[in-house]
Protein backbone atom coordinates (compact mmCIF):
# COMPACT_ATOMS: atom_id res chain seq x y z
CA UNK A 1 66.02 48.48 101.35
CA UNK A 2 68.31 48.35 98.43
CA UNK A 3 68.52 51.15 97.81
CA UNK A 4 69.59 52.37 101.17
CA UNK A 5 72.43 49.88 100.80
CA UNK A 6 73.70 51.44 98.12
CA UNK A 7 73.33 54.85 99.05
CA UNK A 8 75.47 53.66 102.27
CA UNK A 9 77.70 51.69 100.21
CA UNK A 10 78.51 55.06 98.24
CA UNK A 11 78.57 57.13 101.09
CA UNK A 12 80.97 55.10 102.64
CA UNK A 13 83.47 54.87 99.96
CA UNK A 14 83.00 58.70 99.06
CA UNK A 15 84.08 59.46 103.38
CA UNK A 16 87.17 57.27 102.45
CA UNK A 17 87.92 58.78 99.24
CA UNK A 18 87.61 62.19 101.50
CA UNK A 19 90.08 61.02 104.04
CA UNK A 20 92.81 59.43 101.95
CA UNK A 21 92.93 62.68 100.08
CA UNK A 22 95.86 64.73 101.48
CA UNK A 23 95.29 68.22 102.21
CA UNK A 24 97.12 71.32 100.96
CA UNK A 25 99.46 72.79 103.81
CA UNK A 26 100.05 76.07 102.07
CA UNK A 27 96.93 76.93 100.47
CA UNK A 28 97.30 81.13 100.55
CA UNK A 29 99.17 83.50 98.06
CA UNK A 30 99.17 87.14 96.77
CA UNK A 31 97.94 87.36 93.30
CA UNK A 32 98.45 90.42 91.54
CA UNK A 33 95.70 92.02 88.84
CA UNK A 34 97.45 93.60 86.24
CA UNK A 35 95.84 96.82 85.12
CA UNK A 36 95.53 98.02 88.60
CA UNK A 37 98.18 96.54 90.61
CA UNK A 38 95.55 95.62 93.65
CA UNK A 39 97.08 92.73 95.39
CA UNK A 40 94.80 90.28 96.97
CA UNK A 41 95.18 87.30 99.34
CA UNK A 42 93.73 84.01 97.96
CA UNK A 43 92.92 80.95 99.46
CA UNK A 44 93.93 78.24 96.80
CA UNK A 45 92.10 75.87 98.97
CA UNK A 46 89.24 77.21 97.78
CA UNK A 47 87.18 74.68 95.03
CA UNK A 48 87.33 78.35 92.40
CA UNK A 49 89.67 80.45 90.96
CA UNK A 50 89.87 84.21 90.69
CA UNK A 51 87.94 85.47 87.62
CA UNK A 52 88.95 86.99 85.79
CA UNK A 53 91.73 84.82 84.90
CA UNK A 54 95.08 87.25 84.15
CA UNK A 55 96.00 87.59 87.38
CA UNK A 56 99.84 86.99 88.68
CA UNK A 57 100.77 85.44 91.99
CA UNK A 58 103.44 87.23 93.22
CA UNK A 59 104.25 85.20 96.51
CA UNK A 60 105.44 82.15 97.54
CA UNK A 61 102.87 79.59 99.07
CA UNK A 62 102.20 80.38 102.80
CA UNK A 63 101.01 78.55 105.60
CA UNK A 64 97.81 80.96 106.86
CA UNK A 65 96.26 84.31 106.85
CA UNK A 66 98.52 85.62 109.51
CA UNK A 67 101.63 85.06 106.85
CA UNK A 68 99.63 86.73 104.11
CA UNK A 69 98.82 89.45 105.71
CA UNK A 70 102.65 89.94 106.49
CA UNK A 71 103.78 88.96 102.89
CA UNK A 72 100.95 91.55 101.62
CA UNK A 73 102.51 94.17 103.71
CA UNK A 74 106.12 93.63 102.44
CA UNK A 75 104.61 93.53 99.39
CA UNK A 76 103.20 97.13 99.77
CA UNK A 77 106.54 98.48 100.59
CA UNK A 78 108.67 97.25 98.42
CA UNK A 79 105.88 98.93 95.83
CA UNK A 80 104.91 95.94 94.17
CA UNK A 81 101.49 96.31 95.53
CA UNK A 82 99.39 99.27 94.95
CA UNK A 83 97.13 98.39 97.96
C-alpha cells in the first residue's frame, strides 16, 4: 500500500512538472551538412540531435512543417541547398 502511495505521489508531481513546462512554439529549422550541402528539415522538438554533429542551421526558427517546406524551397533556389 505504500508503495502505491508513492508511486502516485511521484506520478503526480512528474504530470505537474510536465504541464508547467512551456512548450517550444518554433521547434523546426533547415540544417545544412557540410560536405554535401543536403539540407534537411529538423524538428528541434525532438528529445535528439542530428548525428553527426557538424551540421549548420541555415534558417530561422519556424512555426510547422508547412513553413519548412517553404523555407527549404527558397532555400533551393537561392542555391544554398543542394537538395
Amino acid at each position: 500500500m505504500h508503495r502505491f502511495l508513492l508511486c502516485a505521489a511521484a506520478g503526480l508531481i512528474a504530470a505537474g512538472f510536465l504541464a508547467s513546462t512551456p512548450a517550444q512554439a518554433a521547434p523546426y529549422q533547415i540544417i545544412k551538412w557540410p560536405v554535401t550541402n543536403f539540407c534537411q528539415i529538423w524538428d528541434f522538438g525532438l528529445p535528439t540531435r542530428p548525428v553527426p554533429s557538424n551540421y549548420m542551421i541555415v534558417s530561422p526558427p519556424l512555426p510547422n512543417l508547412g513553413a519548412a517546406l517553404s523555407m527549404k524551397q527558397k532555400l533551393w533556389h537561392r542555391h544554398v541547398c543542394l537538395f
